[in-house]
Protein backbone atom coordinates (compact mmCIF):
# COMPACT_ATOMS: atom_id res chain seq x y z
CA UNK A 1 0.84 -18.53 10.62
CA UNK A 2 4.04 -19.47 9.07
CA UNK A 3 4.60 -19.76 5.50
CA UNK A 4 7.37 -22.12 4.27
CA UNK A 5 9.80 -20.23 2.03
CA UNK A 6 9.27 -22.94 -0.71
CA UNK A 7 5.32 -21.38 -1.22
CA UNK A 8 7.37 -17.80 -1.53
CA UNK A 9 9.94 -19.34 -4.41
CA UNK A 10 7.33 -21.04 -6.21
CA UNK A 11 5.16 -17.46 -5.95
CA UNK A 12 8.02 -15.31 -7.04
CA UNK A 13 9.07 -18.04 -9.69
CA UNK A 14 7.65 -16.36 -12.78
CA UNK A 15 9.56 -13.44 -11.66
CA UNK A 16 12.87 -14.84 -11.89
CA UNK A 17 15.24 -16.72 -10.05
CA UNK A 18 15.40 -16.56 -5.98
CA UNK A 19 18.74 -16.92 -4.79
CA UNK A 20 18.11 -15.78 -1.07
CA UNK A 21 15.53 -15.24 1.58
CA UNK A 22 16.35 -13.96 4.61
CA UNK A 23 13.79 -13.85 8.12
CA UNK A 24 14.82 -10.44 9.71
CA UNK A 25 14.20 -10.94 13.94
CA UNK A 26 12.83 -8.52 16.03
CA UNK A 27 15.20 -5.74 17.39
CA UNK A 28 13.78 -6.00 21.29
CA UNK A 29 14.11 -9.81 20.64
CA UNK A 30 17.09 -11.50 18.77
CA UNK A 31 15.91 -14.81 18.19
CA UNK A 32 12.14 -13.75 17.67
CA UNK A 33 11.53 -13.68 13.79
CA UNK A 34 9.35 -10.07 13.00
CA UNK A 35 7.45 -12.01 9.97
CA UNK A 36 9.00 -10.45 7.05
CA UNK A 37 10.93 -11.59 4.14
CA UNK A 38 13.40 -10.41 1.99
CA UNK A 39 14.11 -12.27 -0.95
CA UNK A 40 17.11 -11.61 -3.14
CA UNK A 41 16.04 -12.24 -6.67
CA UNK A 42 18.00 -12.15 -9.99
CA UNK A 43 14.67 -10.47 -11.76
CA UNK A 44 13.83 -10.83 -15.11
CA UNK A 45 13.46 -7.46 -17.13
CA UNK A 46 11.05 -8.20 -19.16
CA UNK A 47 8.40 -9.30 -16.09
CA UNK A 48 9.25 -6.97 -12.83
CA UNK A 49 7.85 -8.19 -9.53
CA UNK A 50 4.70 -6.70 -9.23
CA UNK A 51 3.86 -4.08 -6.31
CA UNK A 52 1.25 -6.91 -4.50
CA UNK A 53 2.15 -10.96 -4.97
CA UNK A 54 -0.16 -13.82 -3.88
CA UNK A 55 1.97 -16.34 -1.51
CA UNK A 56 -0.97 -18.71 -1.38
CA UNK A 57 -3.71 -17.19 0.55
CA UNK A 58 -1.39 -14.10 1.70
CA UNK A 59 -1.54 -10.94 -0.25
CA UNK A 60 2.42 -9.85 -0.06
CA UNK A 61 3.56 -6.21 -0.67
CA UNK A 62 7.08 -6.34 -2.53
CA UNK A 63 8.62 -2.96 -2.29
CA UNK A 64 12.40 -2.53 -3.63
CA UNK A 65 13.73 0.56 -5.64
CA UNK A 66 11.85 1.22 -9.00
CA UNK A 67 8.51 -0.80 -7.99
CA UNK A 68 5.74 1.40 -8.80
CA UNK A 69 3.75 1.80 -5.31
CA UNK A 70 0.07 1.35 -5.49
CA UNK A 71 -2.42 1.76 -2.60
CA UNK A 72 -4.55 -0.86 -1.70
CA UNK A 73 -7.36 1.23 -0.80
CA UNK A 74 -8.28 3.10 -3.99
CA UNK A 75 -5.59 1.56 -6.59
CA UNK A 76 -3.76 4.54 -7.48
CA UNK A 77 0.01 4.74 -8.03
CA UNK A 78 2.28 6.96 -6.01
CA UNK A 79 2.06 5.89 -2.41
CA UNK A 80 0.89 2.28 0.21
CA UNK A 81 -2.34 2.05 2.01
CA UNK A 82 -0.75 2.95 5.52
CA UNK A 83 0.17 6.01 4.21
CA UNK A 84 -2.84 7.10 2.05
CA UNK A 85 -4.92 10.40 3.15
CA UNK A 86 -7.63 10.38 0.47
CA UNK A 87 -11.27 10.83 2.04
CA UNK A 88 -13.65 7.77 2.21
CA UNK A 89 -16.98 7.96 2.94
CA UNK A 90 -18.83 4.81 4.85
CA UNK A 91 -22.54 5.44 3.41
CA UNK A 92 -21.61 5.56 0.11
CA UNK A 93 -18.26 3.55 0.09
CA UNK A 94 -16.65 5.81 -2.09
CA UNK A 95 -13.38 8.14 -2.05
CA UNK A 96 -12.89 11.96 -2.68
CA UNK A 97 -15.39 13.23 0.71
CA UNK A 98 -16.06 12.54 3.92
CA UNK A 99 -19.06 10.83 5.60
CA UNK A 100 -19.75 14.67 6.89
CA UNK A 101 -19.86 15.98 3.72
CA UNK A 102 -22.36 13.02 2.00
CA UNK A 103 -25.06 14.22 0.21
CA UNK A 104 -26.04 10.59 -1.12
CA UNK A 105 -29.10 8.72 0.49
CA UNK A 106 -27.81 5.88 2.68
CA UNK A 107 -27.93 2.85 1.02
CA UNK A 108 -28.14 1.04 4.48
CA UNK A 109 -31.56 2.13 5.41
């Protein structure tokens, strides 16, 4: 689904002022647009662009030097989702072990 580039200014708006956004293409196809965006914004210092933005019903990662990273899976600082190794466990829907290590009843059951 494409998202007009006027819902991405008006998300990024409290952030400061957009004064570019670019549509990278794909590499195997020139004219093929890969679905990223990078937006040039003069930020304001006092309110950095958040790690995650909401561009209407999208939940957008902004990554640029200096954002703090946060995973999406357990909300801790220091690296994204894709690259996260922390244990989860499915029974008990919780980090730190593995399903093969649960000792906690299965709340499925």
């Amino acid at each position: 689904m494409l998202v007009p580039d006027e819902h991405l200014l008006t998300a990024m708006a409290p952030y400061g002022k957009v004064v570019a956004v670019e549509r990278p293409a794909t590499v195997e196809r020139p004219t093929v647009y890969n679905g990223h965006r990078i937006a040039q914004i003069e930020m304001k210092p006092e309110k950095p662009v958040p790690n995650f933005i909401r561009v209407r019903e999208h939940r957008v990662i902004c990554d640029y030097p200096g954002v703090l990273r946060v995973c999406s899976r357990w909300k801790k600082a220091g690296h994204y989702r894709k690259d996260c190794k922390e244990d989860f466990c499915d029974p008990c829907s919780t980090f730190g072990h593995t399903t093969a290590s649960c000792t906690a009843k299965c709340r499925r059951c």
